[in-house]
PDB file of N, CA and C in Angstrom:
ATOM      1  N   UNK A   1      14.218   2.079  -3.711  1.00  0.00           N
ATOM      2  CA  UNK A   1      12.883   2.545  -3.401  1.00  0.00           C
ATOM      3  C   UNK A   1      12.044   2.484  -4.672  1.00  0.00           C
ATOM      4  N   UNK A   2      10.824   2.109  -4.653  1.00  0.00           N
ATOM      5  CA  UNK A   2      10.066   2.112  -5.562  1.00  0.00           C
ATOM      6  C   UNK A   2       9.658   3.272  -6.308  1.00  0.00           C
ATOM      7  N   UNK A   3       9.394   3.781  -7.865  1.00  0.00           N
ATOM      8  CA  UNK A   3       8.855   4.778  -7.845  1.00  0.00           C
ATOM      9  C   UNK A   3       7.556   5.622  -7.010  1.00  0.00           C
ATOM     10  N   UNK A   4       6.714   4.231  -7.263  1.00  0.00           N
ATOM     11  CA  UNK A   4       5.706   4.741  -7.238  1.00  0.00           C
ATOM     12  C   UNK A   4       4.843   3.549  -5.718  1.00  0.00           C
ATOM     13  N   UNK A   5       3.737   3.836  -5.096  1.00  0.00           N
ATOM     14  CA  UNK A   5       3.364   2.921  -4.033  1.00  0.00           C
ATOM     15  C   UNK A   5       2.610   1.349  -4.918  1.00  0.00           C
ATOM     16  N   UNK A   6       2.962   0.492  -4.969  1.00  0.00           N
ATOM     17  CA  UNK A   6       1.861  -0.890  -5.454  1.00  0.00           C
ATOM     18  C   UNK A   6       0.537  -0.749  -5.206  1.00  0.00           C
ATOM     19  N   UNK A   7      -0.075  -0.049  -3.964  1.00  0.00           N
ATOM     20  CA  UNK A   7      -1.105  -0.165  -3.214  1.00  0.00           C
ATOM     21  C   UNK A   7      -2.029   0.869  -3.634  1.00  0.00           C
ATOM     22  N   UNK A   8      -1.556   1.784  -3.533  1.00  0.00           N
ATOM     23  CA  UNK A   8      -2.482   2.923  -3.316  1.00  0.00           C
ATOM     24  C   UNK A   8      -1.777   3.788  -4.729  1.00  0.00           C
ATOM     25  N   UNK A   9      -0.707   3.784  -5.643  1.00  0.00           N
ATOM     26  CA  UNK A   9      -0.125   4.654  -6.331  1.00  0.00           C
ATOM     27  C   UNK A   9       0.650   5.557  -6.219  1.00  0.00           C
ATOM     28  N   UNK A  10       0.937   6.039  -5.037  1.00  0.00           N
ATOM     29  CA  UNK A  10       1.087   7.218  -4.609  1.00  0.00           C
ATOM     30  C   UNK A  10       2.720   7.080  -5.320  1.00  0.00           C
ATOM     31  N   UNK A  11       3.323   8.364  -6.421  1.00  0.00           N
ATOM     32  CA  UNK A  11       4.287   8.685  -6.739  1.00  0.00           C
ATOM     33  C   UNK A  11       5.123   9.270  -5.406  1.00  0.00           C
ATOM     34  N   UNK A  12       6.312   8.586  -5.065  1.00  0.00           N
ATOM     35  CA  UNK A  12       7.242   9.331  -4.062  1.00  0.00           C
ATOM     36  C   UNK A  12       8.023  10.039  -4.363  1.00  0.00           C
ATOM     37  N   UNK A  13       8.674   9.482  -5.593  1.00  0.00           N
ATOM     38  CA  UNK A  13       9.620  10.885  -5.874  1.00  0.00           C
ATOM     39  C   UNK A  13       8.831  12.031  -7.031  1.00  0.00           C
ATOM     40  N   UNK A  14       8.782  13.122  -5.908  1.00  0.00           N
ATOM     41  CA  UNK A  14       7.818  13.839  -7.228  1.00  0.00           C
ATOM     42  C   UNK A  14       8.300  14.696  -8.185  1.00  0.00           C
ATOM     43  N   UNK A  15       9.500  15.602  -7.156  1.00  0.00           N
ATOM     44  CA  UNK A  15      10.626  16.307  -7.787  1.00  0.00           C
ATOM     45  C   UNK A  15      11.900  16.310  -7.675  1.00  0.00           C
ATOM     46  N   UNK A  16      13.109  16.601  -8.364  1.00  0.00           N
ATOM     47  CA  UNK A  16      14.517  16.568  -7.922  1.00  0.00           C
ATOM     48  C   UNK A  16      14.428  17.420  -6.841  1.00  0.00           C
ATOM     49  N   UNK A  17      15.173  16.102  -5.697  1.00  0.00           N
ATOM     50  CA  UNK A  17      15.938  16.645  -4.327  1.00  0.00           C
ATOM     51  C   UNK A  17      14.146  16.587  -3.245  1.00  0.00           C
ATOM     52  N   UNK A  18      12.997  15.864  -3.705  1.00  0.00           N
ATOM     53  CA  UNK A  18      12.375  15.771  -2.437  1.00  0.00           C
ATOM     54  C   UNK A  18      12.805  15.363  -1.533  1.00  0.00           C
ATOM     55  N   UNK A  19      13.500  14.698  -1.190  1.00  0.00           N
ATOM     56  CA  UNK A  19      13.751  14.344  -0.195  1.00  0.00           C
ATOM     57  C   UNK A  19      14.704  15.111   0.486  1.00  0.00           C
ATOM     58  N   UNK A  20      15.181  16.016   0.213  1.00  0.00           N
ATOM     59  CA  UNK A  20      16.373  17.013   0.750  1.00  0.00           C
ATOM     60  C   UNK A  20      15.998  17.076   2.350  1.00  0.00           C
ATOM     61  N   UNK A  21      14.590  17.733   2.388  1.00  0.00           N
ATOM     62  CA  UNK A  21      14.175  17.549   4.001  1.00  0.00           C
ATOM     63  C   UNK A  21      13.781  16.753   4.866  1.00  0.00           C
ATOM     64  N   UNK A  22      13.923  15.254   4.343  1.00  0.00           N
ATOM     65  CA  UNK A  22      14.206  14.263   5.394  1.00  0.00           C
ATOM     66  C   UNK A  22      15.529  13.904   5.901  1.00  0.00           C
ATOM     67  N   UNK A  23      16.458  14.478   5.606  1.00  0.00           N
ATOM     68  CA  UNK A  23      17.835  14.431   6.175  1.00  0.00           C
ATOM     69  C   UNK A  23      17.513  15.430   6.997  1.00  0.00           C
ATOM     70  N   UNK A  24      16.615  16.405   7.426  1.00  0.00           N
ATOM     71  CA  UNK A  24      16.682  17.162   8.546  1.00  0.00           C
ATOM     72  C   UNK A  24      15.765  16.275   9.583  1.00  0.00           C
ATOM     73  N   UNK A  25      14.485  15.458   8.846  1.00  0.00           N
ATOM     74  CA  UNK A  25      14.586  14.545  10.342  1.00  0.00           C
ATOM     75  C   UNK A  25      15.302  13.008   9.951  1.00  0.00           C
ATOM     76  N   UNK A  26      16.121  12.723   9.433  1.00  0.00           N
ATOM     77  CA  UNK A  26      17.569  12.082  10.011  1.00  0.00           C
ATOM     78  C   UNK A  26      17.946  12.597  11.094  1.00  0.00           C
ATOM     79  N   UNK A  27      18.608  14.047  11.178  1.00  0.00           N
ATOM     80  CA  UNK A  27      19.186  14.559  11.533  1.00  0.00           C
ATOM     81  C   UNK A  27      18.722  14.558  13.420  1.00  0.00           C
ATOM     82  N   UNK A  28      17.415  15.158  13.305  1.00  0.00           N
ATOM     83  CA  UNK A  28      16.342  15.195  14.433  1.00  0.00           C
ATOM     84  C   UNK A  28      16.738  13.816  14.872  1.00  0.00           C
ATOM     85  N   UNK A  29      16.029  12.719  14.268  1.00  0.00           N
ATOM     86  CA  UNK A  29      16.574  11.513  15.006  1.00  0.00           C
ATOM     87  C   UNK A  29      17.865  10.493  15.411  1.00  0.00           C
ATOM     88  N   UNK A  30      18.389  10.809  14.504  1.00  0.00           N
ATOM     89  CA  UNK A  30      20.033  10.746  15.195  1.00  0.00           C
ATOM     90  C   UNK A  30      20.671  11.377  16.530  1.00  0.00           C
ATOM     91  N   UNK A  31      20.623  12.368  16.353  1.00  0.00           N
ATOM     92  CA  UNK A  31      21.499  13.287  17.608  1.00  0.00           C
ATOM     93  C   UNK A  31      20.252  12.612  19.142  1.00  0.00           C
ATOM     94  N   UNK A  32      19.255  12.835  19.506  1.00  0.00           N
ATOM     95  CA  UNK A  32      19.021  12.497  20.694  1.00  0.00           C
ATOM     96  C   UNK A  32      19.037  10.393  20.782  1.00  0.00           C
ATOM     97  N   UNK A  33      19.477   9.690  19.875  1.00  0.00           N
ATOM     98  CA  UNK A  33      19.854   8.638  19.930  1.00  0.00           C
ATOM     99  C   UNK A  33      20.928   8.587  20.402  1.00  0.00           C
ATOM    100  N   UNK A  34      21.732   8.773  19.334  1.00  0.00           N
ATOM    101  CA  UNK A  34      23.344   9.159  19.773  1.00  0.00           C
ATOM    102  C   UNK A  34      23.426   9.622  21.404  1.00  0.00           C
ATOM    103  N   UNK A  35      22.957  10.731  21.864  1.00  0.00           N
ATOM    104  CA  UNK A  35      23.101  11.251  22.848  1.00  0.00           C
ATOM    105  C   UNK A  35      22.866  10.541  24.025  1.00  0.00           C
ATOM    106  N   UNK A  36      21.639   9.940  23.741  1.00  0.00           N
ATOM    107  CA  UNK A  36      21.452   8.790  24.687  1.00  0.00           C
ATOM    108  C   UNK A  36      22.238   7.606  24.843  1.00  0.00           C
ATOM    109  N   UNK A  37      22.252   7.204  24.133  1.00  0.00           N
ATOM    110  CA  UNK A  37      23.820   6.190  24.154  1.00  0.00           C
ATOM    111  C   UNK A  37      25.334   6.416  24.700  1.00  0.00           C
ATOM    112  N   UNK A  38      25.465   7.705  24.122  1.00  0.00           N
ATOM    113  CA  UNK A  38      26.503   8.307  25.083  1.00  0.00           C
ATOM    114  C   UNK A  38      26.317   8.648  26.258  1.00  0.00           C
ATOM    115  N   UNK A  39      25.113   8.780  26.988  1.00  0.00           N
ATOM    116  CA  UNK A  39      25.082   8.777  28.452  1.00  0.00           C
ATOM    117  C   UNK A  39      24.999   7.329  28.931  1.00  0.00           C
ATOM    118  N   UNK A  40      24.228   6.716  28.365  1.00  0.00           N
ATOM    119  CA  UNK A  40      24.488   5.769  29.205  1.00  0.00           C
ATOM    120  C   UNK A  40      25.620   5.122  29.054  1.00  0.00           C
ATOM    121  N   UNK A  41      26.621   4.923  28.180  1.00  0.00           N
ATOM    122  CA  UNK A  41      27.944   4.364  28.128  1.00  0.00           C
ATOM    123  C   UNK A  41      28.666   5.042  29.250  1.00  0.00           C
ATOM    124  N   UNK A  42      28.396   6.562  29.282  1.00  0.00           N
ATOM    125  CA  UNK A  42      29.123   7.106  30.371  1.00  0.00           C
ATOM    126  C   UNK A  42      28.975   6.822  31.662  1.00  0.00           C
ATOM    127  N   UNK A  43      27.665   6.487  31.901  1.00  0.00           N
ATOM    128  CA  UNK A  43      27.140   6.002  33.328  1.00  0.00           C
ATOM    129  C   UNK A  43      27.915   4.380  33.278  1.00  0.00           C
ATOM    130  N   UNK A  44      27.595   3.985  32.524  1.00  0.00           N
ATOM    131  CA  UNK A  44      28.368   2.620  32.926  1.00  0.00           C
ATOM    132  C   UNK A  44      29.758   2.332  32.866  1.00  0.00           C
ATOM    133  N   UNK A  45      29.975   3.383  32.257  1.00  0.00           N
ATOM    134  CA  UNK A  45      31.823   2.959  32.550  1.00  0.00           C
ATOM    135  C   UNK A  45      32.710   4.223  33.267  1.00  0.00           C
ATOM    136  N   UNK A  46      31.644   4.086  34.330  1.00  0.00           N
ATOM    137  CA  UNK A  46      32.242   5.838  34.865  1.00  0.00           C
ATOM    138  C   UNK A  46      34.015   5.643  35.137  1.00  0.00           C
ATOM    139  N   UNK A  47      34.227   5.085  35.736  1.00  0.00           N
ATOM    140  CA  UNK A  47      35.275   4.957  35.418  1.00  0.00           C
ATOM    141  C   UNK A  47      36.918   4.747  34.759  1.00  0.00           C
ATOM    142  N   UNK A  48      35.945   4.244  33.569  1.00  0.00           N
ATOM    143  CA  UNK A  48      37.404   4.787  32.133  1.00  0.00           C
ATOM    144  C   UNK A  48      36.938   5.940  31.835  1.00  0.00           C
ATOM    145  N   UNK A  49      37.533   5.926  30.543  1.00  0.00           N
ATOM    146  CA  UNK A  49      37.665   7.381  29.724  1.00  0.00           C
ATOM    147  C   UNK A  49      36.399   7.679  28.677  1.00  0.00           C
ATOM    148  N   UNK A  50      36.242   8.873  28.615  1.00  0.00           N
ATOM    149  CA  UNK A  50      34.725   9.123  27.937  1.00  0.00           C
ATOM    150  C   UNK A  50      35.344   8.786  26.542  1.00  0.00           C
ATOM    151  N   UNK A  51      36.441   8.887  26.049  1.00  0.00           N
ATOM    152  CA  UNK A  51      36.967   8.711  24.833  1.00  0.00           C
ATOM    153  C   UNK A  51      36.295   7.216  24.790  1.00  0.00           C
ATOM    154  N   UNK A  52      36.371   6.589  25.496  1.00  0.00           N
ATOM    155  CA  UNK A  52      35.466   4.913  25.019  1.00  0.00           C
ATOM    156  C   UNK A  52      34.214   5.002  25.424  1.00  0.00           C
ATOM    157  N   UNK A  53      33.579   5.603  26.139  1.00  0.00           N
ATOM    158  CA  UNK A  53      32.084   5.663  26.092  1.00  0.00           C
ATOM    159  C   UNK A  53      32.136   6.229  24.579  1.00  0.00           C
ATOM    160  N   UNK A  54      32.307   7.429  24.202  1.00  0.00           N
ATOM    161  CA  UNK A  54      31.528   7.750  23.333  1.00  0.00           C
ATOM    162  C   UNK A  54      32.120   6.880  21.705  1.00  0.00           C
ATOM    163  N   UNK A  55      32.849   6.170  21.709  1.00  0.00           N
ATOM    164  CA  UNK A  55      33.591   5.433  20.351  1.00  0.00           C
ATOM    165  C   UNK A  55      32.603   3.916  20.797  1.00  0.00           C
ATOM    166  N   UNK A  56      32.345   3.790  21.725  1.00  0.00           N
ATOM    167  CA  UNK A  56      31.462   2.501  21.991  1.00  0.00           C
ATOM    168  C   UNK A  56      30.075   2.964  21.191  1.00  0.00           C
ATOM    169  N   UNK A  57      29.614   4.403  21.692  1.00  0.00           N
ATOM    170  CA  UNK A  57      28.445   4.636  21.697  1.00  0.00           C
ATOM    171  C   UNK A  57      28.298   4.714  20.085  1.00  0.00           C
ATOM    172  N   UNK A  58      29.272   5.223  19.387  1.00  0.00           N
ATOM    173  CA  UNK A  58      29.735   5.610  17.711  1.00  0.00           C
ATOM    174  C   UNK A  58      29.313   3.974  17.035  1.00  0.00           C
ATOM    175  N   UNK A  59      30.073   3.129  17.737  1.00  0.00           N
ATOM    176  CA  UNK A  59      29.959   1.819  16.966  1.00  0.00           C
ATOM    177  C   UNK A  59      28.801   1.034  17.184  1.00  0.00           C
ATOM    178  N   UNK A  60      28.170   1.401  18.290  1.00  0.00           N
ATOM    179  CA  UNK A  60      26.937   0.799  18.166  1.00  0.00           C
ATOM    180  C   UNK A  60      25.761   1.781  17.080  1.00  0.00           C
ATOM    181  N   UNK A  61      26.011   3.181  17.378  1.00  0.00           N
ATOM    182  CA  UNK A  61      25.117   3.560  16.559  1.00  0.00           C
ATOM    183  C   UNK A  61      25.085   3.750  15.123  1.00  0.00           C
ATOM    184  N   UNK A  62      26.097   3.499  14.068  1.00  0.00           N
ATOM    185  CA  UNK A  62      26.888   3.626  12.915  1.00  0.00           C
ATOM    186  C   UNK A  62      25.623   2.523  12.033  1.00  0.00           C
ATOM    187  N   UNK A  63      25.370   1.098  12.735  1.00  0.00           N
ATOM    188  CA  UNK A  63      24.617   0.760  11.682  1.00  0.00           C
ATOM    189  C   UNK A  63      22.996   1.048  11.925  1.00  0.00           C
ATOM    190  N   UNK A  64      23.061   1.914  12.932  1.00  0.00           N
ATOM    191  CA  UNK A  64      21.460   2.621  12.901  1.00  0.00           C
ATOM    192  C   UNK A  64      21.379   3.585  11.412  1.00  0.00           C
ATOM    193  N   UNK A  65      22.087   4.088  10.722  1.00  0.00           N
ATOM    194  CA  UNK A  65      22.117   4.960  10.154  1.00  0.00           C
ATOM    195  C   UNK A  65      20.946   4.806   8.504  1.00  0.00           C
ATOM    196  N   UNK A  66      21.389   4.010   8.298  1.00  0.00           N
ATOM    197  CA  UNK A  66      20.497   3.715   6.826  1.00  0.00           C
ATOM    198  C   UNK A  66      19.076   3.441   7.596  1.00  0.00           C
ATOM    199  N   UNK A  67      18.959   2.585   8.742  1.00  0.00           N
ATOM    200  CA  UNK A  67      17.438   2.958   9.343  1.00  0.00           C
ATOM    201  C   UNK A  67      17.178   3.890   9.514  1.00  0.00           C
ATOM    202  N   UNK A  68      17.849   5.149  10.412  1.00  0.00           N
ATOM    203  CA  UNK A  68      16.947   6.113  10.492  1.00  0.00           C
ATOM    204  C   UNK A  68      16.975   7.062   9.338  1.00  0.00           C
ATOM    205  N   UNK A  69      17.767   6.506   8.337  1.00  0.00           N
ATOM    206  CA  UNK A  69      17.440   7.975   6.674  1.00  0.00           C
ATOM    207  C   UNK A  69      16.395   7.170   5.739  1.00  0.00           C
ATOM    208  N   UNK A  70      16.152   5.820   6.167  1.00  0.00           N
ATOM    209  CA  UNK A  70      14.897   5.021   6.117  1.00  0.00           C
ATOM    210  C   UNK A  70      13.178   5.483   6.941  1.00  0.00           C
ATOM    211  N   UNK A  71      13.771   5.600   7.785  1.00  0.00           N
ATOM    212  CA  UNK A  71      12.498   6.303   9.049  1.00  0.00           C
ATOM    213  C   UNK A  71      12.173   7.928   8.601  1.00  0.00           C
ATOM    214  N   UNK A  72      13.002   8.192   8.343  1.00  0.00           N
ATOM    215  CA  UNK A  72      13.048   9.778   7.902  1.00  0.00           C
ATOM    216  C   UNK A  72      12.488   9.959   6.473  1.00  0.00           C
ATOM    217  N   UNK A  73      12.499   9.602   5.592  1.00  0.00           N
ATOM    218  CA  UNK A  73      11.754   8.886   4.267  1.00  0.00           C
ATOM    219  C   UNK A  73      10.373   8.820   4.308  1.00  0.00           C
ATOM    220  N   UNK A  74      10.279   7.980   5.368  1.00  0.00           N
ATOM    221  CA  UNK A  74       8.803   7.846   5.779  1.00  0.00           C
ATOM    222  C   UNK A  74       8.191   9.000   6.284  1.00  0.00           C
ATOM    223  N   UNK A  75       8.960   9.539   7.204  1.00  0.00           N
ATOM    224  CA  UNK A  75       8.312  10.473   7.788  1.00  0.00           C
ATOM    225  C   UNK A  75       8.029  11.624   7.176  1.00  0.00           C
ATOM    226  N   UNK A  76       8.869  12.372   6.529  1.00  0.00           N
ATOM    227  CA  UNK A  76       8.384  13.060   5.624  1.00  0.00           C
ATOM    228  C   UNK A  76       7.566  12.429   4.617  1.00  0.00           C
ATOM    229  N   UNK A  77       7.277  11.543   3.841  1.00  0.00           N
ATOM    230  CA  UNK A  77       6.370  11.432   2.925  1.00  0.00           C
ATOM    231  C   UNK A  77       4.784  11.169   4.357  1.00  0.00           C
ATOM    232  N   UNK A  78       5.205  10.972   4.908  1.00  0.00           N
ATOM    233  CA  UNK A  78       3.759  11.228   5.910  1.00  0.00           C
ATOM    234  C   UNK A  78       3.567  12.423   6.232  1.00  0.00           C
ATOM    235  N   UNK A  79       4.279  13.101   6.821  1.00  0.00           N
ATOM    236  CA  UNK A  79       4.343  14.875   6.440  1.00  0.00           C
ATOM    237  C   UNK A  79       3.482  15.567   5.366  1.00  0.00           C
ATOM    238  N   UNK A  80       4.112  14.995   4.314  1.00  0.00           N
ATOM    239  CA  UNK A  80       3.730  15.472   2.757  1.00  0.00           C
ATOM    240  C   UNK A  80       2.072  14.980   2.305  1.00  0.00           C
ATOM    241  N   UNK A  81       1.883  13.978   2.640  1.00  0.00           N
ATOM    242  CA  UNK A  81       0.346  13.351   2.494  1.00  0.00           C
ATOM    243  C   UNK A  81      -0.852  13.927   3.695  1.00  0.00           C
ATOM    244  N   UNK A  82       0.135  14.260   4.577  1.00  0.00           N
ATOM    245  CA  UNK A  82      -0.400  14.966   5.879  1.00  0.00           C
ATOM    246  C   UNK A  82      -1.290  16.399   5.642  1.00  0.00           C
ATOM    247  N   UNK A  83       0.047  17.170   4.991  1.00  0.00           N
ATOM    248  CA  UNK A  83      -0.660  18.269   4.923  1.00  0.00           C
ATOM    249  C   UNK A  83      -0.760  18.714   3.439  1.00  0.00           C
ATOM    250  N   UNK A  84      -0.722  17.258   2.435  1.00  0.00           N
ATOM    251  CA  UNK A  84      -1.616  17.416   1.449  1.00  0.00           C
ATOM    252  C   UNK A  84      -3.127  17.694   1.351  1.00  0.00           C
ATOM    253  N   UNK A  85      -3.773  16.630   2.640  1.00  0.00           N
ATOM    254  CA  UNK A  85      -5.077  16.248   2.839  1.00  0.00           C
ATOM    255  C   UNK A  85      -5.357  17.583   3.608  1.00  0.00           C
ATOM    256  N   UNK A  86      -4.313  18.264   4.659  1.00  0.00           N
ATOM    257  CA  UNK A  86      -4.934  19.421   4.911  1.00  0.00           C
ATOM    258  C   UNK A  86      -5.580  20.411   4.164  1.00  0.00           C
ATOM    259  N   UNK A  87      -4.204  20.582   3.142  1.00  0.00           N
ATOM    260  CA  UNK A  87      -4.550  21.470   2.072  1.00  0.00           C
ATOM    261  C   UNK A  87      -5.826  21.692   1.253  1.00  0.00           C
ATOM    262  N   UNK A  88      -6.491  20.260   1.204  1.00  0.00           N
ATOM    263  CA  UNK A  88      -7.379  20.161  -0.082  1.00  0.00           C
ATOM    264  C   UNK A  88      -9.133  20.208   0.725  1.00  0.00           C
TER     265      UNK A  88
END
């Protein structure tokens, strides 16, 4: 990640551990992904074992992961510029 934006300047990392609270929306966006995937694996393979719906649903979603702590990055620094501009 860059320090700082090319465009506009904007410093992202401002202090140790900003980003601590975008692993809570990681977090947010993971689980109802996941979840969804595991239903529908379950709907479609009603008939085996949920032990492979949900290890299907695991391996498909495993390389979502650096995207959504990517998406989550963003989102909080949109957060942060958000209710910077509120602030001021």
């Amino acid at each position: 990640m860059n320090a700082a934006c090319p465009s506009c300047g904007t410093v992202f990392e401002k202090e140790p551990g900003y980003f601590v609270g975008a692993m809570y929306f990681s977090y947010f966006l993971a689980v109802p992904i996941y979840a969804l995937l595991c239903l529908l694996f379950l709907r479609l393979l009603r008939h085996r074992s949920e032990l492979l719906a949900f290890g299907i649903a695991l391996l498909l979603f495993l390389p979502l992961g650096p995207l959504l702590f990517r998406a989550s990055r963003l989102l909080w620094l949109y957060l942060d510029c958000f209710l910077q501009k509120k602030l001021r």
